[in-house]
Protein backbone atom coordinates (compact mmCIF):
# COMPACT_ATOMS: atom_id res chain seq x y z
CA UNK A 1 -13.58 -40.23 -9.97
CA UNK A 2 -15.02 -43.33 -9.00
CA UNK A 3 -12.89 -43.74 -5.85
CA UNK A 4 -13.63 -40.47 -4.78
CA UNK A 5 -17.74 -40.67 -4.91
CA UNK A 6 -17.31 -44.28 -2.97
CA UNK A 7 -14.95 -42.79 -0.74
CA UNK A 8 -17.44 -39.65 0.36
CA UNK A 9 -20.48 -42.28 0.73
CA UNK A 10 -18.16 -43.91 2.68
CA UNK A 11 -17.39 -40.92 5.16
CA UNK A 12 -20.67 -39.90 4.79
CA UNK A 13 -22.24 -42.98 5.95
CA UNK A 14 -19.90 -43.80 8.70
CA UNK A 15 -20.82 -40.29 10.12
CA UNK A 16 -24.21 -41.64 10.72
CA UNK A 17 -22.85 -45.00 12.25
CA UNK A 18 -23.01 -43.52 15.73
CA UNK A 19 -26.13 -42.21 15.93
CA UNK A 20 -29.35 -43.61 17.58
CA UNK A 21 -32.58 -44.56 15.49
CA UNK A 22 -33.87 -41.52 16.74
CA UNK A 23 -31.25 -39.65 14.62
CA UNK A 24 -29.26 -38.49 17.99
CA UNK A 25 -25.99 -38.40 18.66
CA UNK A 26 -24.98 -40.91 21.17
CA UNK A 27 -24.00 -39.35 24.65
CA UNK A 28 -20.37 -40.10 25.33
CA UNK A 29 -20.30 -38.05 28.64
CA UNK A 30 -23.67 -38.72 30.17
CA UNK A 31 -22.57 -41.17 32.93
CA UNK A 32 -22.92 -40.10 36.41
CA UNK A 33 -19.37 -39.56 36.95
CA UNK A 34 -19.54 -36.46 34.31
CA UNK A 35 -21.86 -35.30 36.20
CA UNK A 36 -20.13 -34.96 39.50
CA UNK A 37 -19.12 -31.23 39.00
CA UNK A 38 -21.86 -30.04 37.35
CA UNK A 39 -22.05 -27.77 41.37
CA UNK A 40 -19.20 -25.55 39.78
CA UNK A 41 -21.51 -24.56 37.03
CA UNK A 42 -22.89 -21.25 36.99
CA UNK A 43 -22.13 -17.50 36.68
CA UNK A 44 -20.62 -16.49 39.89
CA UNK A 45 -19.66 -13.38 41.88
CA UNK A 46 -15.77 -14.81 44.03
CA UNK A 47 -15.16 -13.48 47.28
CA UNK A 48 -11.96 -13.87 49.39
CA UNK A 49 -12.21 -12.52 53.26
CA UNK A 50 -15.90 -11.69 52.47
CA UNK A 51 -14.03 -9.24 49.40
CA UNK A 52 -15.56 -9.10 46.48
CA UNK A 53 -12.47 -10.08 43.96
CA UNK A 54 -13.94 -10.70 40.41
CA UNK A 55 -16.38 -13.37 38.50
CA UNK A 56 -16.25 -16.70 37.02
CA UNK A 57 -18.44 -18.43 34.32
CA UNK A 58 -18.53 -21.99 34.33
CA UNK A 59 -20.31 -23.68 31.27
CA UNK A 60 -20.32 -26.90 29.66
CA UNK A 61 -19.02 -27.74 26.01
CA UNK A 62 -17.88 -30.11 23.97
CA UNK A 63 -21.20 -31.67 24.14
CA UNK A 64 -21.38 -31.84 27.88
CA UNK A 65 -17.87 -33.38 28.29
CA UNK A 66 -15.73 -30.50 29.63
CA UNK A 67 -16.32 -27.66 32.20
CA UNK A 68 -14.58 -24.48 30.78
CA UNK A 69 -14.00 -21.79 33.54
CA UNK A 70 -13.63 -18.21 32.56
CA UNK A 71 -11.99 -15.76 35.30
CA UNK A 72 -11.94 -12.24 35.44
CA UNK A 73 -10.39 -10.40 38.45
CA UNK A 74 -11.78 -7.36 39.50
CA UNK A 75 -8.78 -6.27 41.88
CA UNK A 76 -6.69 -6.41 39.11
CA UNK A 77 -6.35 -6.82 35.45
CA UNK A 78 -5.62 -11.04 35.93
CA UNK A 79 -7.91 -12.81 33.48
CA UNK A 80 -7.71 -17.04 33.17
CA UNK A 81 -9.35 -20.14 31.93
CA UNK A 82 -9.77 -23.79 33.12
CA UNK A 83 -10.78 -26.90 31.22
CA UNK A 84 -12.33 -29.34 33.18
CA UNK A 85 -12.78 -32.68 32.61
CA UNK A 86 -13.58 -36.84 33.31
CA UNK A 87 -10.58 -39.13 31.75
CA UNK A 88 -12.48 -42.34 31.76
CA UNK A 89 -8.97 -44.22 31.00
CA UNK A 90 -7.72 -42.62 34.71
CA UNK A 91 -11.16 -42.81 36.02
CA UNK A 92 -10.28 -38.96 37.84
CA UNK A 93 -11.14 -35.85 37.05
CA UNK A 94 -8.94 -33.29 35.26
CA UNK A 95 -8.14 -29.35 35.79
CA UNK A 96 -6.10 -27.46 33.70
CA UNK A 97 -6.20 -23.54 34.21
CA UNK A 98 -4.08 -21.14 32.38
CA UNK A 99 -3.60 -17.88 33.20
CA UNK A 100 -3.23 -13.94 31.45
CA UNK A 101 0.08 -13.88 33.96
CA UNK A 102 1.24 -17.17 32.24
CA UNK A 103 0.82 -19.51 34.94
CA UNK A 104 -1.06 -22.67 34.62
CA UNK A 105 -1.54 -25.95 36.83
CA UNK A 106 -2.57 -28.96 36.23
CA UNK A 107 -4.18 -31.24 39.05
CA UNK A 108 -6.25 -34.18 39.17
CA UNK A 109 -8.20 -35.67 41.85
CA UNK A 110 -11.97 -37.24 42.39
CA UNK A 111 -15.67 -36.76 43.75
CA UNK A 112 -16.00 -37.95 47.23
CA UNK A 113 -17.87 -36.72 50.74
CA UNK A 114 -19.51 -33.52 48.69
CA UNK A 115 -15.95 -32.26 47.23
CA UNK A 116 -13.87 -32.22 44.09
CA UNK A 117 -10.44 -32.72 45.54
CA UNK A 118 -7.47 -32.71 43.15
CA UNK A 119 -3.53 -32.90 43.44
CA UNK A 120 -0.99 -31.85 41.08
CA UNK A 121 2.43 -34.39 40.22
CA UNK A 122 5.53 -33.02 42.14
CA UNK A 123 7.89 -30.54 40.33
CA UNK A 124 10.91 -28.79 41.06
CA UNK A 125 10.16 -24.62 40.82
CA UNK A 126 13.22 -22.15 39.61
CA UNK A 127 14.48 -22.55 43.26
CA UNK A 128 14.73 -26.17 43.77
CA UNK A 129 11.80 -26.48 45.99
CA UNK A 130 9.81 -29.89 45.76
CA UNK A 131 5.99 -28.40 44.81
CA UNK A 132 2.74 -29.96 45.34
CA UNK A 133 -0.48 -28.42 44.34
CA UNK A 134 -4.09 -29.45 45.84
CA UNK A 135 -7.52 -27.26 44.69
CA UNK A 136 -10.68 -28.45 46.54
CA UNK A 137 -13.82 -27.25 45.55
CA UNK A 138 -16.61 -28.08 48.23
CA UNK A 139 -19.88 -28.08 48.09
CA UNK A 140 -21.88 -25.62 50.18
CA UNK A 141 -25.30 -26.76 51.68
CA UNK A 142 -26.48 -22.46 50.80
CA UNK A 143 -25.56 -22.96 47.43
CA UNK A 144 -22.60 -21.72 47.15
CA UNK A 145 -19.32 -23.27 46.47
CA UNK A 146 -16.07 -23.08 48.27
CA UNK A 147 -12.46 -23.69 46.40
CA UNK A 148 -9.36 -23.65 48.49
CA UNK A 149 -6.29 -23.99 46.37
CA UNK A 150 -3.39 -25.01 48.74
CA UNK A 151 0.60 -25.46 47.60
CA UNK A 152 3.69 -27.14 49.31
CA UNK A 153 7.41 -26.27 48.49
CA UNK A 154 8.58 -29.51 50.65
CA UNK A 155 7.16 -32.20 48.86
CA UNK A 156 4.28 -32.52 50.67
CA UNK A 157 5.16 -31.92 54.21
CA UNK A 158 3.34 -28.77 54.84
CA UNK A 159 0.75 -26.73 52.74
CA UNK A 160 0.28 -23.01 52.67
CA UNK A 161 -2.88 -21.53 51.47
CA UNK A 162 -2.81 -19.69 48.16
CA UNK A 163 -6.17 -18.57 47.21
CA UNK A 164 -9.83 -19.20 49.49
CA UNK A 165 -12.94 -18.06 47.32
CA UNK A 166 -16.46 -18.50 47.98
CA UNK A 167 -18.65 -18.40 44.87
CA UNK A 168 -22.04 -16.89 45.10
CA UNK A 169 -24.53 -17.42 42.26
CA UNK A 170 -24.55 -14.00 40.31
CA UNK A 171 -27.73 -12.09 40.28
């Protein structure tokens, strides 16, 4: 009984090692490199060839340390999420989307000249083909936000477009 009452003021106590004199929580994701695609954030309207083609929430969670992406198409029944997110060990940023059609991709990439540009590790697809994967997301001086997700089936040699939206803040 003993051990277990020392053990729990032990837990407890340690829970409050972290915090502040204030009684805050320390900010583990405050530096300015979490902040670098805080443009993405918002509740947006996506157009492709000035189409309207669904909407996409962008929020923060995990106590400001990961951008979490919520797609819904409106051209078809395609849903899909992203987690987005700073690796201080890698010093890059981190995308991971899944989607309801059970694709996902994973790219990384950094902040630089007003864009998020990110590029996926080479893999072999079901045909042999040598893909690469690169979604930028630009910065738009209106506002709005461009994101141009590009793929290569010869290793890099020559990149097709896949998908061209332009966000617009949702009214």
């Amino acid at each position: 009984m003993k051990f277990r009452i020392t053990l729990t003021l032990f837990l407890f106590a340690a829970g409050f090692a972290g915090f502040s004199q204030t009684g805050n929580p320390p900010c583990a994701c405050c530096g300015d490199e979490y902040q670098q695609f805080n443009f993405w954030i918002g509740d947006w309207v996506v157009y492709s060839k000035a189409e309207m083609i669904g909407f996409n929430k962008i929020t923060k969670i995990e106590s400001d340390c990961i951008l979490r992406e919520n797609w819904k198409s409106v051209v078809s029944s395609h849903t899909g999420s992203s987690y987005n997110f700073y690796d201080r060990s890698e010093k890059k940023w981190k995308h991971i989307w899944i989607g309801s059609d059970g694709m996902s991709l994973e790219v990384k990439g950094e902040f630089k000249d007003r864009k998020m540009a990110m590029t996926g590790d080479e893999y072999r697809d079901e045909k042999g083909n040598r893909v690469i994967n690169k979604v930028t997301w630009y910065v738009n001086n209106d506002g709005t936000v461009r994101q141009v997700w590009e793929q290569s089936k010869d290793g890099g040699q020559a990149f097709t477009v896949q998908f061209d939206g332009l966000y617009r803040k949702r009214k």
